[in-house]
PDB file of N, CA and C in Angstrom:
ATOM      1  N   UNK A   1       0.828  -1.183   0.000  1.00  0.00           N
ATOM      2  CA  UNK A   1       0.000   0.000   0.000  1.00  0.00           C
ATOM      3  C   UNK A   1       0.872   1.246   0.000  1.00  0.00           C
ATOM      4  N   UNK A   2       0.271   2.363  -0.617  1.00  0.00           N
ATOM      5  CA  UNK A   2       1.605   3.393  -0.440  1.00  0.00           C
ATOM      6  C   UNK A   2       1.214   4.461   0.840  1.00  0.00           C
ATOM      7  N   UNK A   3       1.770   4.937   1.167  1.00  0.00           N
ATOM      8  CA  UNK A   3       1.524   5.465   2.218  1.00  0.00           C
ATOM      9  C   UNK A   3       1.735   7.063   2.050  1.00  0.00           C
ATOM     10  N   UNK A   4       0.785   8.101   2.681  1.00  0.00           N
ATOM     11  CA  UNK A   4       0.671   9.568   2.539  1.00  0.00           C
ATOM     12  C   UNK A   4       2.128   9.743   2.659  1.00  0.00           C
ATOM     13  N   UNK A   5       2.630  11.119   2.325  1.00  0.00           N
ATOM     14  CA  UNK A   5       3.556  11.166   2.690  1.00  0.00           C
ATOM     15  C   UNK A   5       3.011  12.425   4.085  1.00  0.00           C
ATOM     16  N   UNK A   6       3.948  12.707   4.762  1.00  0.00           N
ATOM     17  CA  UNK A   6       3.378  13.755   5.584  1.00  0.00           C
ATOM     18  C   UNK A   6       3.891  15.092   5.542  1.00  0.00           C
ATOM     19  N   UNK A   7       3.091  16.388   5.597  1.00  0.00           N
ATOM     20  CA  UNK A   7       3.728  17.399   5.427  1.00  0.00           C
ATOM     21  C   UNK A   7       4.764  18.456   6.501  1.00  0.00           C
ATOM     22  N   UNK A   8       5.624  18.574   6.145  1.00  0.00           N
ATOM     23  CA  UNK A   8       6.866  19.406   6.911  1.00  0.00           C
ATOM     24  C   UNK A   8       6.517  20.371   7.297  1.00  0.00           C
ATOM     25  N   UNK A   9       6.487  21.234   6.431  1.00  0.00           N
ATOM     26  CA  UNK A   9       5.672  22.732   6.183  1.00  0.00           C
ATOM     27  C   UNK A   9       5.121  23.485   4.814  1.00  0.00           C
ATOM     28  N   UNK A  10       4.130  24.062   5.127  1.00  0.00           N
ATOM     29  CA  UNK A  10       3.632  25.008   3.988  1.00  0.00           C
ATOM     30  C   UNK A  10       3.687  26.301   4.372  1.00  0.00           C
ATOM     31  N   UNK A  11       4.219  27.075   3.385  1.00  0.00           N
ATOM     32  CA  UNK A  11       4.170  28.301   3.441  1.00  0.00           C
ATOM     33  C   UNK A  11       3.431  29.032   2.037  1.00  0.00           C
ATOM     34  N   UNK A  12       3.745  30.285   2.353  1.00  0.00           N
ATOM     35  CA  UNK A  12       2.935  30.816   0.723  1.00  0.00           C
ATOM     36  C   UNK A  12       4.008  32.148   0.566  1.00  0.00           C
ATOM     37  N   UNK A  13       4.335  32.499  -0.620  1.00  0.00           N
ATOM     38  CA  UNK A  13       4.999  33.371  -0.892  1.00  0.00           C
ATOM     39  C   UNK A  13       4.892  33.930  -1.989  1.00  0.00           C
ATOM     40  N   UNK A  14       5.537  35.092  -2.378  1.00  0.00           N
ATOM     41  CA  UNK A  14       5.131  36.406  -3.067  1.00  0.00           C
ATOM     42  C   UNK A  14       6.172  36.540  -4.139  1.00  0.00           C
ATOM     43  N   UNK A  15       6.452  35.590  -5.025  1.00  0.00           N
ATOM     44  CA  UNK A  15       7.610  35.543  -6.679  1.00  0.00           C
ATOM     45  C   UNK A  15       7.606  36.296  -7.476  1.00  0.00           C
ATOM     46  N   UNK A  16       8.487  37.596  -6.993  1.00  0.00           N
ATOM     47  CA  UNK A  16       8.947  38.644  -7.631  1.00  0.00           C
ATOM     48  C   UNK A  16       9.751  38.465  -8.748  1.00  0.00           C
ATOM     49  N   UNK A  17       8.981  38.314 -10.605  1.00  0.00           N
ATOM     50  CA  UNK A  17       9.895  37.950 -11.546  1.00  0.00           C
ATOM     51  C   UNK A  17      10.754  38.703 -12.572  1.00  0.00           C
ATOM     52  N   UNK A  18      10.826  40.370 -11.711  1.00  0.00           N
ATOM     53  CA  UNK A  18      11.089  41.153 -12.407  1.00  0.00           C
ATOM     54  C   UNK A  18      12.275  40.870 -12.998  1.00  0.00           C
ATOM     55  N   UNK A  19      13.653  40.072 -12.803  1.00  0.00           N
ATOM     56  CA  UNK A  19      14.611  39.953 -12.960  1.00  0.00           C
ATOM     57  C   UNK A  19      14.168  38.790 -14.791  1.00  0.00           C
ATOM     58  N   UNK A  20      13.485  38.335 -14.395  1.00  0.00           N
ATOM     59  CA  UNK A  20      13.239  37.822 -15.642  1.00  0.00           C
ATOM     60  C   UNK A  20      12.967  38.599 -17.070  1.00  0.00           C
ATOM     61  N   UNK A  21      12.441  39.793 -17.302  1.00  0.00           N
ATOM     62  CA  UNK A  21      12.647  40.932 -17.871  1.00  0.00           C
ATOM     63  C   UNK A  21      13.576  41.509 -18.295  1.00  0.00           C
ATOM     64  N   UNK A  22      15.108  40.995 -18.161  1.00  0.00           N
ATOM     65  CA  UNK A  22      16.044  42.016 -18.440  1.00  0.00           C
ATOM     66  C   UNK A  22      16.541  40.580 -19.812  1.00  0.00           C
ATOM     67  N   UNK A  23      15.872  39.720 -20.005  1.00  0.00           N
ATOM     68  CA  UNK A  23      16.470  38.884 -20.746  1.00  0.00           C
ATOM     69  C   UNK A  23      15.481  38.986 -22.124  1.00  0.00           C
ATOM     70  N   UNK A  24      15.975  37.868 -23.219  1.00  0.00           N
ATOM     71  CA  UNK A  24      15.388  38.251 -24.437  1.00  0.00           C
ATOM     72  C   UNK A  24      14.067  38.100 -24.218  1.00  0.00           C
ATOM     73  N   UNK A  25      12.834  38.469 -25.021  1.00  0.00           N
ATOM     74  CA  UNK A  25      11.799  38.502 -24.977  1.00  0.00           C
ATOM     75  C   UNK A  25      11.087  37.237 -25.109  1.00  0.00           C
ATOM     76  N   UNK A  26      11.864  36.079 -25.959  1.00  0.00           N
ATOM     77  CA  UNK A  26      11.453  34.819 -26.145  1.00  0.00           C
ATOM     78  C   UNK A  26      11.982  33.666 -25.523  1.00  0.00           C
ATOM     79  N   UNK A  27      12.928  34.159 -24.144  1.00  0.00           N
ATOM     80  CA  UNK A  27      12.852  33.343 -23.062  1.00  0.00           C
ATOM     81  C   UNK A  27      12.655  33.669 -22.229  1.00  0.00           C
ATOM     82  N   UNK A  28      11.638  34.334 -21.712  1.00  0.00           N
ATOM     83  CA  UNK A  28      11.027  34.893 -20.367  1.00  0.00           C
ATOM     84  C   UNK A  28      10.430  33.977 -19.823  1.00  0.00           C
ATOM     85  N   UNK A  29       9.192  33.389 -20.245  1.00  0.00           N
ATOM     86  CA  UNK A  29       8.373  32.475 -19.705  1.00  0.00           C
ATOM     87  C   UNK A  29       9.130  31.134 -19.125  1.00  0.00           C
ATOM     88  N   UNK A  30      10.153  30.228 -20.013  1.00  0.00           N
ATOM     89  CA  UNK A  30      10.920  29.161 -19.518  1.00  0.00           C
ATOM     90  C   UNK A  30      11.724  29.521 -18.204  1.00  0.00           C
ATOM     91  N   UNK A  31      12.378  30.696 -18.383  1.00  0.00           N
ATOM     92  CA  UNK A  31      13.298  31.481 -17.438  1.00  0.00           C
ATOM     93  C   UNK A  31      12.560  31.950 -16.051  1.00  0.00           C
ATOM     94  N   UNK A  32      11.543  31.943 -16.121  1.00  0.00           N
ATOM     95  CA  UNK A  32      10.278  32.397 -15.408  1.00  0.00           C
ATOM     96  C   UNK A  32      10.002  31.446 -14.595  1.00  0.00           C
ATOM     97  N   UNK A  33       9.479  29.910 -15.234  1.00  0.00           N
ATOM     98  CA  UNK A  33       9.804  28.682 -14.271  1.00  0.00           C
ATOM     99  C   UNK A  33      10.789  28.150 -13.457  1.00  0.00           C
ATOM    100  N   UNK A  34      12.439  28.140 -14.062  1.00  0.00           N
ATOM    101  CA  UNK A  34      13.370  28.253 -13.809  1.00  0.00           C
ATOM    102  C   UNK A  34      13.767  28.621 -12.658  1.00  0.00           C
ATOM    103  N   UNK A  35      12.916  30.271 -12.808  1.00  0.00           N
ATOM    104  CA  UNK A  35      13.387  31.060 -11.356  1.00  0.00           C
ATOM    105  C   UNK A  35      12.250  30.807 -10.516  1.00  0.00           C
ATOM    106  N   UNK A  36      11.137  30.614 -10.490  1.00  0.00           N
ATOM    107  CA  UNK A  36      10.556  29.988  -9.357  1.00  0.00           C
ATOM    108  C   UNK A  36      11.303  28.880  -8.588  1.00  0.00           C
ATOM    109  N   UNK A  37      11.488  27.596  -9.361  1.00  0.00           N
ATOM    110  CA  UNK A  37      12.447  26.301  -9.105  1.00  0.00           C
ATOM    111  C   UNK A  37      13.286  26.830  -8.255  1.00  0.00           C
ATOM    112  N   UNK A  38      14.177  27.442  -8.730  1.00  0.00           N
ATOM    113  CA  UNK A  38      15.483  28.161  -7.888  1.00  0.00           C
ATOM    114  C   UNK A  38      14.933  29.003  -6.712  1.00  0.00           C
ATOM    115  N   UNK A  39      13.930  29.750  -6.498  1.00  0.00           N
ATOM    116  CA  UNK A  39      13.193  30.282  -5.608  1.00  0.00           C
ATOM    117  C   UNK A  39      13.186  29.626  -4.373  1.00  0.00           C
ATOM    118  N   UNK A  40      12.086  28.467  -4.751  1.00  0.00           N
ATOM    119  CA  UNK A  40      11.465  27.343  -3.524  1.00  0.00           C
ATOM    120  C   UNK A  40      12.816  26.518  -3.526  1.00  0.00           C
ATOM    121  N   UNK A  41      14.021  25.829  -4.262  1.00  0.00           N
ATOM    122  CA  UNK A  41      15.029  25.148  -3.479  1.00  0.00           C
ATOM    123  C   UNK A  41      15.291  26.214  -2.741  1.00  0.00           C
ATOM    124  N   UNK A  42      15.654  27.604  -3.082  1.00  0.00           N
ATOM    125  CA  UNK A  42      16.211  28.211  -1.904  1.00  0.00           C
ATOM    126  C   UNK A  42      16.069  28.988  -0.794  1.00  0.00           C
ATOM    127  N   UNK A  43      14.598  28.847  -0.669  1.00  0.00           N
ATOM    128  CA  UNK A  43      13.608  29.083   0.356  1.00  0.00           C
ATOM    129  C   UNK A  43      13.453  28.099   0.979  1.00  0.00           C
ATOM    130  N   UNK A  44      13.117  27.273   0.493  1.00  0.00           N
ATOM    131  CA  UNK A  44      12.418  25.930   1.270  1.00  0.00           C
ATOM    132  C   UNK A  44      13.872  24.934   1.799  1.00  0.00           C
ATOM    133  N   UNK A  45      14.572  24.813   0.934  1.00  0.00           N
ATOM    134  CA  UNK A  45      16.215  23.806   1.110  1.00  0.00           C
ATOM    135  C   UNK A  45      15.449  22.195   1.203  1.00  0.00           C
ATOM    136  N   UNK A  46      14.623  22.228  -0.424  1.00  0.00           N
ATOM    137  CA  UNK A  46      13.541  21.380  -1.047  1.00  0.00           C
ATOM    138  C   UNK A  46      15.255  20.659  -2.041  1.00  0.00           C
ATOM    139  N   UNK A  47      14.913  18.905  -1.912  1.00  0.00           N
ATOM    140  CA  UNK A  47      15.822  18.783  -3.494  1.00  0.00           C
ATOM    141  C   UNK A  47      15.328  18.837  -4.749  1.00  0.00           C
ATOM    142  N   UNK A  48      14.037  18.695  -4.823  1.00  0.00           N
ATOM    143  CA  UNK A  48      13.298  18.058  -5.997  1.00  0.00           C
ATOM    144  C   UNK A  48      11.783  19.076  -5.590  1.00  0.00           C
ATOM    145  N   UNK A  49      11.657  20.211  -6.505  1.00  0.00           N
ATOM    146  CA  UNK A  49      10.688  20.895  -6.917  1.00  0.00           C
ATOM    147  C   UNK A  49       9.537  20.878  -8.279  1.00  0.00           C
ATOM    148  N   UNK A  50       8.303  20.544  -7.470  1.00  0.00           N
ATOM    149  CA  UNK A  50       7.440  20.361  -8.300  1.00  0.00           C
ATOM    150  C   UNK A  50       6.240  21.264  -8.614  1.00  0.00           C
ATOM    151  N   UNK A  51       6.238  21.712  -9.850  1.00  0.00           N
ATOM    152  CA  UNK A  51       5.524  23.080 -10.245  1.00  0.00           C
ATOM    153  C   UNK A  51       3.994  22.534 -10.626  1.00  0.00           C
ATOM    154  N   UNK A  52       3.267  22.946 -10.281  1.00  0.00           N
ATOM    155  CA  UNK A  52       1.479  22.344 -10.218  1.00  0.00           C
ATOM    156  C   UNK A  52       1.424  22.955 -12.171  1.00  0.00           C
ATOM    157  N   UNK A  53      -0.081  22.347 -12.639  1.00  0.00           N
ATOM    158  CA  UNK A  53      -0.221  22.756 -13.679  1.00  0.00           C
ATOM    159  C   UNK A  53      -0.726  24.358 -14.009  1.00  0.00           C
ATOM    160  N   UNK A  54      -2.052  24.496 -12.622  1.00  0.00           N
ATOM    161  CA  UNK A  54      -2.207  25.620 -12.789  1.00  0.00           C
ATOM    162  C   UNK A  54      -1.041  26.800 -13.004  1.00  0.00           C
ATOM    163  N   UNK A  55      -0.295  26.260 -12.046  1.00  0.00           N
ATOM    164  CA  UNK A  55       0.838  27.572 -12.286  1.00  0.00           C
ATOM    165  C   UNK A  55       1.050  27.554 -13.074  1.00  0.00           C
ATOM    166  N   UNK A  56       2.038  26.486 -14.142  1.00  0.00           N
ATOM    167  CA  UNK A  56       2.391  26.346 -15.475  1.00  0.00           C
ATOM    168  C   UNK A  56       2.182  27.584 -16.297  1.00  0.00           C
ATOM    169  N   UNK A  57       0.583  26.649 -16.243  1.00  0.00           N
ATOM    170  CA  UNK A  57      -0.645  27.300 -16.973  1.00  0.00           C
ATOM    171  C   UNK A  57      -0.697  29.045 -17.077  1.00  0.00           C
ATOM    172  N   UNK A  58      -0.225  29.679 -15.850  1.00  0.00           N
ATOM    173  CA  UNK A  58      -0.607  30.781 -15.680  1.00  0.00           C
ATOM    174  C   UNK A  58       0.576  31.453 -15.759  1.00  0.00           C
ATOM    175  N   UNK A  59       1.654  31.129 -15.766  1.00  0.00           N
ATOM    176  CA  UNK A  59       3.236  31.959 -16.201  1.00  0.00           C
ATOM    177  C   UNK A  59       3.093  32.158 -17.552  1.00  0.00           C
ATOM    178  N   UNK A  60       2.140  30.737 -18.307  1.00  0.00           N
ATOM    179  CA  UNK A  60       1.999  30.744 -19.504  1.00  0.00           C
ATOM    180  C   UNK A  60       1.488  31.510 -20.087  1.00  0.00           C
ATOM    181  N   UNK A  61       0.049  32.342 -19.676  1.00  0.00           N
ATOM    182  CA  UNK A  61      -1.159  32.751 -20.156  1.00  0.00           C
ATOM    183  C   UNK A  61      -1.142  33.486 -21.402  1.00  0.00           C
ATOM    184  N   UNK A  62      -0.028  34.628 -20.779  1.00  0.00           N
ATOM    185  CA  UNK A  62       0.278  35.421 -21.535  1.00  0.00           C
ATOM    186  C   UNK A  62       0.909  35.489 -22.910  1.00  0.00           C
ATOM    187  N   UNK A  63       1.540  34.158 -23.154  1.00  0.00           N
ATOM    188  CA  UNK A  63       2.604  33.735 -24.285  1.00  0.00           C
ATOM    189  C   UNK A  63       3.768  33.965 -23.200  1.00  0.00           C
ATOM    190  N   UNK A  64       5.154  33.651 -24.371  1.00  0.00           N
ATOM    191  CA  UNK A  64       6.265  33.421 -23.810  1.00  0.00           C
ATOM    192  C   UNK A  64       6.967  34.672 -23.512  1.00  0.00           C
ATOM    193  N   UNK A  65       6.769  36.039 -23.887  1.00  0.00           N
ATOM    194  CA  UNK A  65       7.473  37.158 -24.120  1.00  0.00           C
ATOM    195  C   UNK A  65       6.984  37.861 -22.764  1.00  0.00           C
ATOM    196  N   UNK A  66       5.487  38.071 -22.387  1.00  0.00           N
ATOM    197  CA  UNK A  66       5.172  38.836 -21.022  1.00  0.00           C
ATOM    198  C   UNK A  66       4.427  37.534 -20.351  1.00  0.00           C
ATOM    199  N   UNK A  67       5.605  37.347 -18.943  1.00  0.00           N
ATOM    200  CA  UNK A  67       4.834  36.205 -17.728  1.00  0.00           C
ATOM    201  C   UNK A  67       4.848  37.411 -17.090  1.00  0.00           C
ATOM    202  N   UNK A  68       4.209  36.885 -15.970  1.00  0.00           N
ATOM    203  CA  UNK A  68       3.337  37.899 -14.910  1.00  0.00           C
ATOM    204  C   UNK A  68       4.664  38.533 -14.087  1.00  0.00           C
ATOM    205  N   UNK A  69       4.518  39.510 -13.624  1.00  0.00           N
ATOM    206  CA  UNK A  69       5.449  40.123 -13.290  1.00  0.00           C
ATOM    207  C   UNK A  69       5.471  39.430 -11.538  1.00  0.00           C
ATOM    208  N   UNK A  70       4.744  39.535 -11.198  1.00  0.00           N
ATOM    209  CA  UNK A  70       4.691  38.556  -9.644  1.00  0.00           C
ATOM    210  C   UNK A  70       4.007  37.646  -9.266  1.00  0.00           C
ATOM    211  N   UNK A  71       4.036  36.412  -8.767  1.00  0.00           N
ATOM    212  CA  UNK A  71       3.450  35.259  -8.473  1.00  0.00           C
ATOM    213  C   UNK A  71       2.766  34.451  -6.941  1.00  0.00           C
ATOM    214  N   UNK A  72       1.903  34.919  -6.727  1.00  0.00           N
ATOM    215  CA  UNK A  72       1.714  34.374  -5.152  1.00  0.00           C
ATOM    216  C   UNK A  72       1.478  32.662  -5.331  1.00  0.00           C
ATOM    217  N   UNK A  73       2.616  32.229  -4.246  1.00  0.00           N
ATOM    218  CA  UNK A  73       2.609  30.618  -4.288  1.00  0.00           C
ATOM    219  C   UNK A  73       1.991  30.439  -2.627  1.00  0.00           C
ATOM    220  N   UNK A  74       1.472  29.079  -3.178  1.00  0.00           N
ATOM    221  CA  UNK A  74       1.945  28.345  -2.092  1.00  0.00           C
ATOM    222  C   UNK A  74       2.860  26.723  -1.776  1.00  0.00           C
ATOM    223  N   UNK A  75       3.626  26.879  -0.936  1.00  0.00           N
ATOM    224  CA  UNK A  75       4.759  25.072  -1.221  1.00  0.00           C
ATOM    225  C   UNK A  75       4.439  24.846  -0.438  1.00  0.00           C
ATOM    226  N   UNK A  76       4.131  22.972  -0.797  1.00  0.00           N
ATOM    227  CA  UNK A  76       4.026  22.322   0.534  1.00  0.00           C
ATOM    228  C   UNK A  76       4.854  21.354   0.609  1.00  0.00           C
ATOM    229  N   UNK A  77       5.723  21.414   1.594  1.00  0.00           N
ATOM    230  CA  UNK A  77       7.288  20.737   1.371  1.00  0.00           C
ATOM    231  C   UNK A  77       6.630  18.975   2.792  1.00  0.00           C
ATOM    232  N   UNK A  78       7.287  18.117   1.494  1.00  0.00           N
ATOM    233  CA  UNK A  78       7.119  16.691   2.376  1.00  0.00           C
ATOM    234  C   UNK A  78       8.126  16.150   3.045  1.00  0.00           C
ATOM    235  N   UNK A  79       7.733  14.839   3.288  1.00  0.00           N
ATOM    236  CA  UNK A  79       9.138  14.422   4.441  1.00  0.00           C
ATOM    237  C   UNK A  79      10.181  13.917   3.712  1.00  0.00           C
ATOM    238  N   UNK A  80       9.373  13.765   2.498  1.00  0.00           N
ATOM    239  CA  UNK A  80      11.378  12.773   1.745  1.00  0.00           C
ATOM    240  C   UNK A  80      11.619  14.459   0.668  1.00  0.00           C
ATOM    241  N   UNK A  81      11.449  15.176   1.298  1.00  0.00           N
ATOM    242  CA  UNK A  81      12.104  16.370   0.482  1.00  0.00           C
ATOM    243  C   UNK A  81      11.933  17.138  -1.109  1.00  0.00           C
ATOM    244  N   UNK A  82      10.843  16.400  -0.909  1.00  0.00           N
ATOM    245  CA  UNK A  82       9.938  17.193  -2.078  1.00  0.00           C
ATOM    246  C   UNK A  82       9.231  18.322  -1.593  1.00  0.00           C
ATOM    247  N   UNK A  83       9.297  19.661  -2.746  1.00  0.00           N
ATOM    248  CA  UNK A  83       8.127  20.815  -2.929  1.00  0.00           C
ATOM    249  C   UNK A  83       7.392  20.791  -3.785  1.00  0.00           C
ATOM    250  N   UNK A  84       6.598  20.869  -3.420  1.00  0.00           N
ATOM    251  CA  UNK A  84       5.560  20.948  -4.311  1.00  0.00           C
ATOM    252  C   UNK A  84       4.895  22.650  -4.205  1.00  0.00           C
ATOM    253  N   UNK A  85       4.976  23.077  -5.480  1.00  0.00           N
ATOM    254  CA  UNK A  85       4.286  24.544  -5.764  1.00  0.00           C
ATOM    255  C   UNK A  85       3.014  24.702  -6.707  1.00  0.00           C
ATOM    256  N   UNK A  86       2.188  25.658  -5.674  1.00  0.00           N
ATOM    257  CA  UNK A  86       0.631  25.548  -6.482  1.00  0.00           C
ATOM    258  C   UNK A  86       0.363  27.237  -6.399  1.00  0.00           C
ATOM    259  N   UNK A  87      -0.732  27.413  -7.285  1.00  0.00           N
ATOM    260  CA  UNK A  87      -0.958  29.175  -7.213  1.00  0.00           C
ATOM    261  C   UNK A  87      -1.943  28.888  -5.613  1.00  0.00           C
ATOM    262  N   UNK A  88      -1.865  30.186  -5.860  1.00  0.00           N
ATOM    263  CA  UNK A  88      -2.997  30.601  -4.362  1.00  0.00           C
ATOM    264  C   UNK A  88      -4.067  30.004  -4.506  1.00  0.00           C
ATOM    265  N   UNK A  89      -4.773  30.408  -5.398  1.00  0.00           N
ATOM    266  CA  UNK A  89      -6.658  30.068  -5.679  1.00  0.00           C
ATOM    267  C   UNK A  89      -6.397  28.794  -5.775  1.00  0.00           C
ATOM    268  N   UNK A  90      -5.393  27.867  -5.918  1.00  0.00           N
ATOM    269  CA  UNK A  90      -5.916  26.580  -6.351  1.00  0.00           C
ATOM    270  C   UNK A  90      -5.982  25.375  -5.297  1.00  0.00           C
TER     271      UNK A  90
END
């Protein structure tokens, strides 16, 4: 049987992607995920970060040239060291 895993902690935070902007226009959005990833390992001190679809979805919305300039998350970090990242509303 597999068993829950149990949660460590959740927090929610506020992904400021302005830095993603200073790069070409047609890698913002990839670069955009990227720096979330890098975000929550280095917030959380997560090994293995996992980005929900909604979010995906919603860095995406826009096309690849304008992602959202800030992102409210929330991670919910487990016991074998996974994050997992979801938008707020979801």
């Amino acid at each position: 049987m597999s068993e829950k895993k149990s949660i460590i902690l959740e927090r929610e935070y506020v992904i400021p992607l302005k830095r993603v902007y200073f790069l070409q226009r047609t890698k913002r959005a990839p670069r955009a995920i990227r720096f979330i990833k890098s975000f929550v390992k280095r917030h959380v001190k997560a090994e293995k970060v996992i980005i929900s679809n909604k979010l995906n979805e919603y860095i995406w919305s826009r096309g690849i040239e304008k992602p959202p300039r800030r992102v409210k998350v929330r991670v919910i970090k487990t016991e074998d060291n996974v994050a997992k990242v979801f938008l707020i509303g979801e």
